[in-house]
PDB file of N, CA and C in Angstrom:
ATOM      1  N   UNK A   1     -49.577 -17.709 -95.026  1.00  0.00           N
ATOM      2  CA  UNK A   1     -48.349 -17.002 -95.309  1.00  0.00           C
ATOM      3  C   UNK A   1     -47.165 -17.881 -94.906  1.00  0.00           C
ATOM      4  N   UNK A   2     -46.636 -17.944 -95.790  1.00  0.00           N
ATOM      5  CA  UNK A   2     -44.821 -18.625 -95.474  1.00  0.00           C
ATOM      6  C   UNK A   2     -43.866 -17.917 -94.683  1.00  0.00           C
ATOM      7  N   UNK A   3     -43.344 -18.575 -94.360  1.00  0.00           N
ATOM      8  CA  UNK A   3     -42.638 -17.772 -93.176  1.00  0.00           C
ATOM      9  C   UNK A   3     -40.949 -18.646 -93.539  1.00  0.00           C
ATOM     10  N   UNK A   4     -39.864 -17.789 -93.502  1.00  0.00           N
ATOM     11  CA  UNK A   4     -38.886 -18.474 -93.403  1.00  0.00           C
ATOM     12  C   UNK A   4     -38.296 -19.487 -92.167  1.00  0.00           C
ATOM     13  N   UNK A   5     -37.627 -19.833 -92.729  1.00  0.00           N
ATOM     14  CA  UNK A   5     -37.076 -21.278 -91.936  1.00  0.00           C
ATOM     15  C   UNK A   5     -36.076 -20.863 -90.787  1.00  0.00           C
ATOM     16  N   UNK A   6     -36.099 -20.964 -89.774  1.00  0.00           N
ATOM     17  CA  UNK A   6     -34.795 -20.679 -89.259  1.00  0.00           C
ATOM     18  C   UNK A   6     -34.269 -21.832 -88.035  1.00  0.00           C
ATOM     19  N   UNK A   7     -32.554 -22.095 -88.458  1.00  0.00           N
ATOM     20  CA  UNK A   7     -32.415 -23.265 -87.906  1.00  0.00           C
ATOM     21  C   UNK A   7     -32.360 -23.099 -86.558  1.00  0.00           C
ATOM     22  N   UNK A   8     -32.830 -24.752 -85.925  1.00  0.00           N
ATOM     23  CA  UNK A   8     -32.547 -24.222 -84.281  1.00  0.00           C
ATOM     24  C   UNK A   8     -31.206 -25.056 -84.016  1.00  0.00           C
ATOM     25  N   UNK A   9     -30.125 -25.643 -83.333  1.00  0.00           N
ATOM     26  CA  UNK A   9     -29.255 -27.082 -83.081  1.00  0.00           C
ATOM     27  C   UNK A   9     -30.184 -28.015 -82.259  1.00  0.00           C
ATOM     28  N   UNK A  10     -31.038 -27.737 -81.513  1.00  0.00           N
ATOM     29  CA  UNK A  10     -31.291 -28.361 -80.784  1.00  0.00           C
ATOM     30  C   UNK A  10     -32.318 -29.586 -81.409  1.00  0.00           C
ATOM     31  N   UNK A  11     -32.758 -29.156 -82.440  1.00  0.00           N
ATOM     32  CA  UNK A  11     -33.966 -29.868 -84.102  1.00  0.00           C
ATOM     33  C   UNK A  11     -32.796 -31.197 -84.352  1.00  0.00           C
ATOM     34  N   UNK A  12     -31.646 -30.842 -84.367  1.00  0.00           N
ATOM     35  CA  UNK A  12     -30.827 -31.471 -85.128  1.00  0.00           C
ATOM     36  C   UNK A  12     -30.717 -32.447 -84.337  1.00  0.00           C
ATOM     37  N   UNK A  13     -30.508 -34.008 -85.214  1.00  0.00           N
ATOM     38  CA  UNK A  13     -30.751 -35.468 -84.443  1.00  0.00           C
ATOM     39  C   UNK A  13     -29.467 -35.834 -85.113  1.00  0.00           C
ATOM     40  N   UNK A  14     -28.229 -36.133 -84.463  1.00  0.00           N
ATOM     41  CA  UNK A  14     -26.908 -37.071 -85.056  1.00  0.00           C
ATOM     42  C   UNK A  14     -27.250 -38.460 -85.657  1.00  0.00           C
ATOM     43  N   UNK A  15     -27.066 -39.214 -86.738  1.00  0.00           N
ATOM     44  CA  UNK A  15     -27.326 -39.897 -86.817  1.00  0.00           C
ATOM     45  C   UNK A  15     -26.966 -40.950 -86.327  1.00  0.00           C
ATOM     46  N   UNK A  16     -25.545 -41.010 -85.218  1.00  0.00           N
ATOM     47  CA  UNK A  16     -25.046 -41.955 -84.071  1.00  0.00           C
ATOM     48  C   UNK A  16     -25.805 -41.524 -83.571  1.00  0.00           C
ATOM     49  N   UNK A  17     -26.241 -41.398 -83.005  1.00  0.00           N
ATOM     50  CA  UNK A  17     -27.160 -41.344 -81.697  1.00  0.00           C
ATOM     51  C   UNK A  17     -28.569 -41.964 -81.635  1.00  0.00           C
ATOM     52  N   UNK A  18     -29.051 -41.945 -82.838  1.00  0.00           N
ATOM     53  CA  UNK A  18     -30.059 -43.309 -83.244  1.00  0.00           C
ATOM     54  C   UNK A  18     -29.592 -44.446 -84.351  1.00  0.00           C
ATOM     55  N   UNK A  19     -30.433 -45.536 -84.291  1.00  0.00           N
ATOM     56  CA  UNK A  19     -30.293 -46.411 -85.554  1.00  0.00           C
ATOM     57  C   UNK A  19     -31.748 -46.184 -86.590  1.00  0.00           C
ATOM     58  N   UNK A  20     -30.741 -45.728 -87.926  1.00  0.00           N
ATOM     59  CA  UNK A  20     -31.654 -45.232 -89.205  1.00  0.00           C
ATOM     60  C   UNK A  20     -31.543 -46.631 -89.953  1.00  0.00           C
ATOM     61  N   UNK A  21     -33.265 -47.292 -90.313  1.00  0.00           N
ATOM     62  CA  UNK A  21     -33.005 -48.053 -91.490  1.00  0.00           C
ATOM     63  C   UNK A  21     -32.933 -47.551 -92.524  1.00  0.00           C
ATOM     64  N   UNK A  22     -33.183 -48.660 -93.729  1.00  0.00           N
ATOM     65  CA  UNK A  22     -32.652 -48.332 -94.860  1.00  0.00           C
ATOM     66  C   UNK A  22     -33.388 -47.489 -95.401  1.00  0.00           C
ATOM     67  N   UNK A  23     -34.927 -47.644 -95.003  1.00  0.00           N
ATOM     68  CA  UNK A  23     -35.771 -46.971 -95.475  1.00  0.00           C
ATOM     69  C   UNK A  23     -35.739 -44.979 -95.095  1.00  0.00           C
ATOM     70  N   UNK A  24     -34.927 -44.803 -94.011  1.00  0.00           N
ATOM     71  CA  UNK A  24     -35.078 -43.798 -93.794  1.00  0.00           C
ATOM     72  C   UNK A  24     -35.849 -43.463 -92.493  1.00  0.00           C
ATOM     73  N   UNK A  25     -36.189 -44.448 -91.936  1.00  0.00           N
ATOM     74  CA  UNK A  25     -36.860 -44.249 -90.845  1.00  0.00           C
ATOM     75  C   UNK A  25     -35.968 -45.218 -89.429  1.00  0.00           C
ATOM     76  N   UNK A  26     -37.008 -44.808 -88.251  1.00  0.00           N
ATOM     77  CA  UNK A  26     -36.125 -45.252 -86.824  1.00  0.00           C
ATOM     78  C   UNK A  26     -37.359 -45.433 -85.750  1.00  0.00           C
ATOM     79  N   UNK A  27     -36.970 -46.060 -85.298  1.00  0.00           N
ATOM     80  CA  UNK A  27     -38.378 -46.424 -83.958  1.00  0.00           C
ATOM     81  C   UNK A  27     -38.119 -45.824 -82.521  1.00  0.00           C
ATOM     82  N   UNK A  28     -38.813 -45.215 -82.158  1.00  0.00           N
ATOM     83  CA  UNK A  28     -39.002 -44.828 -80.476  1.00  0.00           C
ATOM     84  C   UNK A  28     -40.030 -45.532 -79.966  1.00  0.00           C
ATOM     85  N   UNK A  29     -39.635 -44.881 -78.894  1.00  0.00           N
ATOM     86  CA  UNK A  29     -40.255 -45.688 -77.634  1.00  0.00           C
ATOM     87  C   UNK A  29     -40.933 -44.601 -76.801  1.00  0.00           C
ATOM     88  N   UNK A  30     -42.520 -44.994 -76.290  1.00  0.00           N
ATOM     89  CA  UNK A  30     -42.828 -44.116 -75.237  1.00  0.00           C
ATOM     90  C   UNK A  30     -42.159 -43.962 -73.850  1.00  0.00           C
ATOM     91  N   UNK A  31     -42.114 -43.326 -73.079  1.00  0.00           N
ATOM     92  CA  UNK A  31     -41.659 -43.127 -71.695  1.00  0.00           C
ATOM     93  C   UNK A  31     -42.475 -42.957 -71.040  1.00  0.00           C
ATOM     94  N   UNK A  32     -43.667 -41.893 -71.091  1.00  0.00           N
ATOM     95  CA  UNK A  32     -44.249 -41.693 -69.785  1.00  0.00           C
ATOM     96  C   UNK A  32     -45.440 -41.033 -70.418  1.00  0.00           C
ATOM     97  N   UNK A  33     -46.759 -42.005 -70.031  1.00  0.00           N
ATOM     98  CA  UNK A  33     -48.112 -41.169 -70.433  1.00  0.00           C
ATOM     99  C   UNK A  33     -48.017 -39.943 -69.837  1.00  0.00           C
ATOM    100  N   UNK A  34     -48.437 -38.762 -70.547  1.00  0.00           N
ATOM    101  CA  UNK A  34     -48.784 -37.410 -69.490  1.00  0.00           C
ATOM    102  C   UNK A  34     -50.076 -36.822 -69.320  1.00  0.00           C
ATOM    103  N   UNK A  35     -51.236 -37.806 -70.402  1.00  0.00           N
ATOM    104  CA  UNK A  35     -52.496 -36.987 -69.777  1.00  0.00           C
ATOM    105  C   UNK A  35     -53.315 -37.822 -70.812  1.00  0.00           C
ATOM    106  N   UNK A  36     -54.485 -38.047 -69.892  1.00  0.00           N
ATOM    107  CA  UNK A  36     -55.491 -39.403 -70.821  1.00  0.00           C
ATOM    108  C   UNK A  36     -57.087 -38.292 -71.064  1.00  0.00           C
ATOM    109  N   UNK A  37     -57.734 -38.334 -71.877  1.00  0.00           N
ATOM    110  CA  UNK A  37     -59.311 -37.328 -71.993  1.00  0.00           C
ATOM    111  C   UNK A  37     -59.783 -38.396 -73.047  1.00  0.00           C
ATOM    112  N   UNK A  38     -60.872 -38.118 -72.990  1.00  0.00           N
ATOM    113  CA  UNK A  38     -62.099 -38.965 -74.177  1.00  0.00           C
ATOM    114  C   UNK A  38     -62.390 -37.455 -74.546  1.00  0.00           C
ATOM    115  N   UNK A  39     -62.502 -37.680 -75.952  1.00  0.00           N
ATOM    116  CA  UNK A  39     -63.069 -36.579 -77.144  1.00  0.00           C
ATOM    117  C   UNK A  39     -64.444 -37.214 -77.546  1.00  0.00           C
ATOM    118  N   UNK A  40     -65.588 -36.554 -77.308  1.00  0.00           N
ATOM    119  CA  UNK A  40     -66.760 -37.010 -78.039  1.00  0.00           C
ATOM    120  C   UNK A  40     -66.747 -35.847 -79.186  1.00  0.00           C
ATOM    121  N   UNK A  41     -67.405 -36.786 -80.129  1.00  0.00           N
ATOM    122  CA  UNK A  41     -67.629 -36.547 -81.285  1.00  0.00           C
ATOM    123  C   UNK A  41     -68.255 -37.288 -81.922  1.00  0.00           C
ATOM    124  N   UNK A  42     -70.019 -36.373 -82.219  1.00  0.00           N
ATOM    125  CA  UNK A  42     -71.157 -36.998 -82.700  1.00  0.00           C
ATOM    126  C   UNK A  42     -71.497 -37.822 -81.430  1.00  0.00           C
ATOM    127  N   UNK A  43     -71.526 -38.929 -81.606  1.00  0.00           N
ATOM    128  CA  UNK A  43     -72.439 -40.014 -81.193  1.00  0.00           C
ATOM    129  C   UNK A  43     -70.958 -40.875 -80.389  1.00  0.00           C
ATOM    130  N   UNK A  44     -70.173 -40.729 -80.372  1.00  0.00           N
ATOM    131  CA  UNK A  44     -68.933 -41.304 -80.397  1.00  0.00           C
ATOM    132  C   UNK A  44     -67.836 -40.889 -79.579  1.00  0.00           C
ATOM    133  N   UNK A  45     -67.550 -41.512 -78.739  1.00  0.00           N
ATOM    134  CA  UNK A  45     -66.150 -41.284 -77.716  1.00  0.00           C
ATOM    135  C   UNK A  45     -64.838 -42.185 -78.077  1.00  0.00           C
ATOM    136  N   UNK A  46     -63.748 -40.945 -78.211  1.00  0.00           N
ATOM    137  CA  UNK A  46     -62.663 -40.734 -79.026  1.00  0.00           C
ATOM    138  C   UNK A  46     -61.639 -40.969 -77.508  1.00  0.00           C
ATOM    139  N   UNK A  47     -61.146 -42.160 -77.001  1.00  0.00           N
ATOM    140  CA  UNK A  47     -59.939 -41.678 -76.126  1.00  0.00           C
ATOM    141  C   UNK A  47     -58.508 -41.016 -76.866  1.00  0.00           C
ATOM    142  N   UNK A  48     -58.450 -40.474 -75.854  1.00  0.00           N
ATOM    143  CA  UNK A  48     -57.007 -39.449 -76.261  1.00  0.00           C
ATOM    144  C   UNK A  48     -55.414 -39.822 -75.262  1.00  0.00           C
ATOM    145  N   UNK A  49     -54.327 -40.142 -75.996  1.00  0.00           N
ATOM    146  CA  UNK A  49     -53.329 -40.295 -75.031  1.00  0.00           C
ATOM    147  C   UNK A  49     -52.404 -39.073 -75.389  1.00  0.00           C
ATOM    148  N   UNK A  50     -51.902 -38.442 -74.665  1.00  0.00           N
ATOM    149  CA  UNK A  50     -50.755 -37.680 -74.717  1.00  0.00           C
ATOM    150  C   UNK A  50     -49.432 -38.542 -73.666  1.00  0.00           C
ATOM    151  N   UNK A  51     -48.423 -38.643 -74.775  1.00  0.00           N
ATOM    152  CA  UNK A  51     -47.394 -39.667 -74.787  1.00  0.00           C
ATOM    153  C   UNK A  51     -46.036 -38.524 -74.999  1.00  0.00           C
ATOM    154  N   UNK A  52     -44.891 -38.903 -73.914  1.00  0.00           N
ATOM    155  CA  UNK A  52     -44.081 -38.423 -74.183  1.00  0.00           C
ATOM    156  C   UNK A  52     -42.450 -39.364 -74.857  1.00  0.00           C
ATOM    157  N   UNK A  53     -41.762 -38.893 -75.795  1.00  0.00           N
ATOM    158  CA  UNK A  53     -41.096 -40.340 -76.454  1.00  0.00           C
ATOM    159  C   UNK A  53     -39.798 -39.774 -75.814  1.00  0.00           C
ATOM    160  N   UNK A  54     -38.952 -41.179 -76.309  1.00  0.00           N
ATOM    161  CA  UNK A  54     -37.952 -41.170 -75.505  1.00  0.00           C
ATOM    162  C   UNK A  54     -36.934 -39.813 -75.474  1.00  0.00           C
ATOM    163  N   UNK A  55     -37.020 -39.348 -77.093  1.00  0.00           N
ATOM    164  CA  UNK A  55     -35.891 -38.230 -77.878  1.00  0.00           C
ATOM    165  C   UNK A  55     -36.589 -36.595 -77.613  1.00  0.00           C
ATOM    166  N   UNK A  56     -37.983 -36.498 -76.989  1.00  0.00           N
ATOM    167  CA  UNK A  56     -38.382 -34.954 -77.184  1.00  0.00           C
ATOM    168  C   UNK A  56     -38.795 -34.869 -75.519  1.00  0.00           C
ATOM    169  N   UNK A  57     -38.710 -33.693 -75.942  1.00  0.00           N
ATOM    170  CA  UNK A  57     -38.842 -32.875 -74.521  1.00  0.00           C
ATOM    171  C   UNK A  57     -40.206 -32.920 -74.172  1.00  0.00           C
ATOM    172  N   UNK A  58     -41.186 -32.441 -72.799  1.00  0.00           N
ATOM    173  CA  UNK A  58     -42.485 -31.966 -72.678  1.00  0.00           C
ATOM    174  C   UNK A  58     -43.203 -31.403 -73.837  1.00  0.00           C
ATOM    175  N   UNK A  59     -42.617 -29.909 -74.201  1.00  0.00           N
ATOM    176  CA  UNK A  59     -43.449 -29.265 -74.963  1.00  0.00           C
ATOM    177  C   UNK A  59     -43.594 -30.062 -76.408  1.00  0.00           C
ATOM    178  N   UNK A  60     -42.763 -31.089 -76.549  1.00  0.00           N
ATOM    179  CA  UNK A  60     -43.488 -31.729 -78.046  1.00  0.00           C
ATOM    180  C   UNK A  60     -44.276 -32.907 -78.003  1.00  0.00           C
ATOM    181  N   UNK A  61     -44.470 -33.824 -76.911  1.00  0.00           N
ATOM    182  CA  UNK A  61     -45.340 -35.043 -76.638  1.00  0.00           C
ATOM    183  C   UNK A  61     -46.159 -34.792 -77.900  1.00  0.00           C
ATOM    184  N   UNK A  62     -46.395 -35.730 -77.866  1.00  0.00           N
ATOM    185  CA  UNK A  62     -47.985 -36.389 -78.628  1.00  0.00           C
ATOM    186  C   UNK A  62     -49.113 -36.373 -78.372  1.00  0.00           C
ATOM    187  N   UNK A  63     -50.071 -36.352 -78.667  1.00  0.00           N
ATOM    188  CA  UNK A  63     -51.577 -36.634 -78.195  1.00  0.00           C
ATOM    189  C   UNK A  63     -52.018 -37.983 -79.757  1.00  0.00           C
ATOM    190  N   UNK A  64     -52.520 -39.248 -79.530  1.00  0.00           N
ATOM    191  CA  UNK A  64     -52.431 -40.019 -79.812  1.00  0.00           C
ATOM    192  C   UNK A  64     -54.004 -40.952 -79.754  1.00  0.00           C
ATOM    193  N   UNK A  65     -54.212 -41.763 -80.532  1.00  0.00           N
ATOM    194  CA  UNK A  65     -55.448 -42.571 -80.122  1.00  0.00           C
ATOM    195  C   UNK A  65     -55.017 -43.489 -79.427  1.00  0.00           C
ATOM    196  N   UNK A  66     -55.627 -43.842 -78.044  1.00  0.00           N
ATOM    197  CA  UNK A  66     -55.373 -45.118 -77.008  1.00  0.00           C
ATOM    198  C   UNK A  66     -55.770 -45.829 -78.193  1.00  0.00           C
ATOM    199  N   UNK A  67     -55.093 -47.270 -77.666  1.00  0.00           N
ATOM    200  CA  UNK A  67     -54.979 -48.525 -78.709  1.00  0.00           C
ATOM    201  C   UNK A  67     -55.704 -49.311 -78.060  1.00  0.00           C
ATOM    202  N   UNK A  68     -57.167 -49.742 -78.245  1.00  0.00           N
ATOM    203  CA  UNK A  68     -57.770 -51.058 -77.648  1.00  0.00           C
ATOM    204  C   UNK A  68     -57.873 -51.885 -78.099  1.00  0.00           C
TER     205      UNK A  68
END
């Protein structure tokens, strides 16, 4: 089910306040791991990073594949 949209300000990113390329996109940066787990699955262990970036708060971090 669809649900309507409703705006929040706080969603909203100025575009001074980062640098947008041309393409439409912009790069962050991590700040601070907040929690490392291995996911098995099958036969197979999956590490997990939860990463918080420079522009979002706690409740939106990431959970991410560690990079080896």
């Amino acid at each position: 089910m669809l649900r309507r949209y409703r705006s929040y300000p706080l969603y909203v990113i100025s575009p001074s306040e980062i640098e947008i390329r041309s393409d439409m996109s912009f790069e962050e940066e991590p700040i601070h791991i907040l929690a490392r787990e291995v996911q098995e699955l099958g036969n197979k262990n999956i590490p997990l990073v939860k990463v918080l970036w420079n522009r979002h708060g706690i409740e939106e971090a990431t959970e991410s594949l560690k990079n080896q």
